[in-house]
Protein backbone atom coordinates (compact mmCIF):
# COMPACT_ATOMS: atom_id res chain seq x y z
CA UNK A 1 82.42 5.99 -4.90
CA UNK A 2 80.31 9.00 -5.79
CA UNK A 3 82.25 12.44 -6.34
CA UNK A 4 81.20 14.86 -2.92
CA UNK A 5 81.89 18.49 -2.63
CA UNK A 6 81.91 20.78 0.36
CA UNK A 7 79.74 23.65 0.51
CA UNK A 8 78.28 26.23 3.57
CA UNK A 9 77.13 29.41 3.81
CA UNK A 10 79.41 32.56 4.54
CA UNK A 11 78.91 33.95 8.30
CA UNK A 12 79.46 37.90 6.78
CA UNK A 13 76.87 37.56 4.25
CA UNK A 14 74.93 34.03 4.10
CA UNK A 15 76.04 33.74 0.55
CA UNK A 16 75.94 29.83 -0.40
CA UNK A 17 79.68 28.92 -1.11
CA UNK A 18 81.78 26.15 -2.00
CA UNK A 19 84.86 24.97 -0.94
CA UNK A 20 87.86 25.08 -3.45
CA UNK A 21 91.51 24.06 -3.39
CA UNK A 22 92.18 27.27 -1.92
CA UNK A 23 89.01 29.68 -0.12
CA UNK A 24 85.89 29.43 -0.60
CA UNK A 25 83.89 30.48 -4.13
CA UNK A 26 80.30 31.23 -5.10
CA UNK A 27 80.76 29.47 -8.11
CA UNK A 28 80.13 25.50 -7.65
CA UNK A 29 82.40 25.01 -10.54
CA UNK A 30 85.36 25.66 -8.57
CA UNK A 31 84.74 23.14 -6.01
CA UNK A 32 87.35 21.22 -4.73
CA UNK A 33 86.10 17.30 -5.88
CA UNK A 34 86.45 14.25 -4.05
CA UNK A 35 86.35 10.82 -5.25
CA UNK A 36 87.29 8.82 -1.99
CA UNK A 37 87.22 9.07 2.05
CA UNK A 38 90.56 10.06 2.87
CA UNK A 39 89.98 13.42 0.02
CA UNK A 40 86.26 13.14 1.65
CA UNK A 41 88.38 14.05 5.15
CA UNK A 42 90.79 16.27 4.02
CA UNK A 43 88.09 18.90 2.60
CA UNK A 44 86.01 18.57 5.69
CA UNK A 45 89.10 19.10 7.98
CA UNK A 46 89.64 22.61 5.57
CA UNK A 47 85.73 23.44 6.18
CA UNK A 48 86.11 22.96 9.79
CA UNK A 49 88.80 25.06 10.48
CA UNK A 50 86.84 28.25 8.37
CA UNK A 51 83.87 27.28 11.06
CA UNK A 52 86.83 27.77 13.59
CA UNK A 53 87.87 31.17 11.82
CA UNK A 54 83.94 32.24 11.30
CA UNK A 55 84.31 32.28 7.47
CA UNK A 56 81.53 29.94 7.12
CA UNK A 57 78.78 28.30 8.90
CA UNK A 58 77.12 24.70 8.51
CA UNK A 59 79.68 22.85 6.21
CA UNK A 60 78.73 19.95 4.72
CA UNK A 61 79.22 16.61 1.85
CA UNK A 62 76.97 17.42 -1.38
CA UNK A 63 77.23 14.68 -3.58
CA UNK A 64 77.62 15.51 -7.48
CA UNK A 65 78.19 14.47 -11.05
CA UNK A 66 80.15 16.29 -13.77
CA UNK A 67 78.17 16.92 -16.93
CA UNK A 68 79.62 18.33 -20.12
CA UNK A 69 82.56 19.49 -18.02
CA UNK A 70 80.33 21.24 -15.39
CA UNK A 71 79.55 20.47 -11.72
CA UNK A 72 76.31 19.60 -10.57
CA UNK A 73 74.80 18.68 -7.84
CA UNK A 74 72.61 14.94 -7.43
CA UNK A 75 70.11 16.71 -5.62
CA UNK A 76 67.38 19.40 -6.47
CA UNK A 77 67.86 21.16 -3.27
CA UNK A 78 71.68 22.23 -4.15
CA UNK A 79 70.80 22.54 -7.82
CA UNK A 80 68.81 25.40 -6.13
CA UNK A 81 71.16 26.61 -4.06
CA UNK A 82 73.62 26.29 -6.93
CA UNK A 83 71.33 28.30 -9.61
CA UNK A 84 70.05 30.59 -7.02
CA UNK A 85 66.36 31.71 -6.34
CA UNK A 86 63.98 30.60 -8.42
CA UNK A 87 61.28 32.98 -8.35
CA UNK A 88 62.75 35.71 -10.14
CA UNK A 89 64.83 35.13 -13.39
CA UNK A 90 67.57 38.07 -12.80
CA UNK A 91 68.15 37.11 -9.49
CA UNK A 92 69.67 33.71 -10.90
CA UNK A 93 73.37 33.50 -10.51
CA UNK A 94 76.00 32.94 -13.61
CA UNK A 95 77.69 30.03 -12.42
């Protein structure tokens, strides 16, 4: 089974987060990582009840690989998200 992580925006700030063992992080490195439906469930049950609590918005399932101990996202749409914009150099974050 591929390894999924949760992320979503903030409601306060629409900051792209991720969901952790405990809150929620800009930094896709400290995702919470599943490797199986039941943790799969557990993480979206967390993410649902911050929708519940207006913490964040739109949670969802990214799926990822972890490359020389990193997290990164399958996709190029998260990588962007992950890395930040990518018209401007200085705007990119420091994950």
């Amino acid at each position: 089974m591929a390894l999924k992580i949760i992320t979503a925006n903030k409601v306060k700030n629409g900051a792209v987060v991720y969901l952790s063992a405990e809150k929620w992080s800009e930094r896709i490195n400290d995702s919470a990582v599943s490797s199986s439906e039941k943790e799969e469930k557990k993480l979206e049950e967390k993410a649902k009840k911050s929708v519940e609590t207006q913490v964040v918005i739109d949670p969802y399932l990214i799926e990822v690989i972890q490359k020389n101990g990193n997290i990164v996202p399958t996709r190029y749409r998260e990588l962007i998200r992950a890395k930040g914009p990518t018209t401007d150099p200085k705007l990119k974050k420091n994950n």
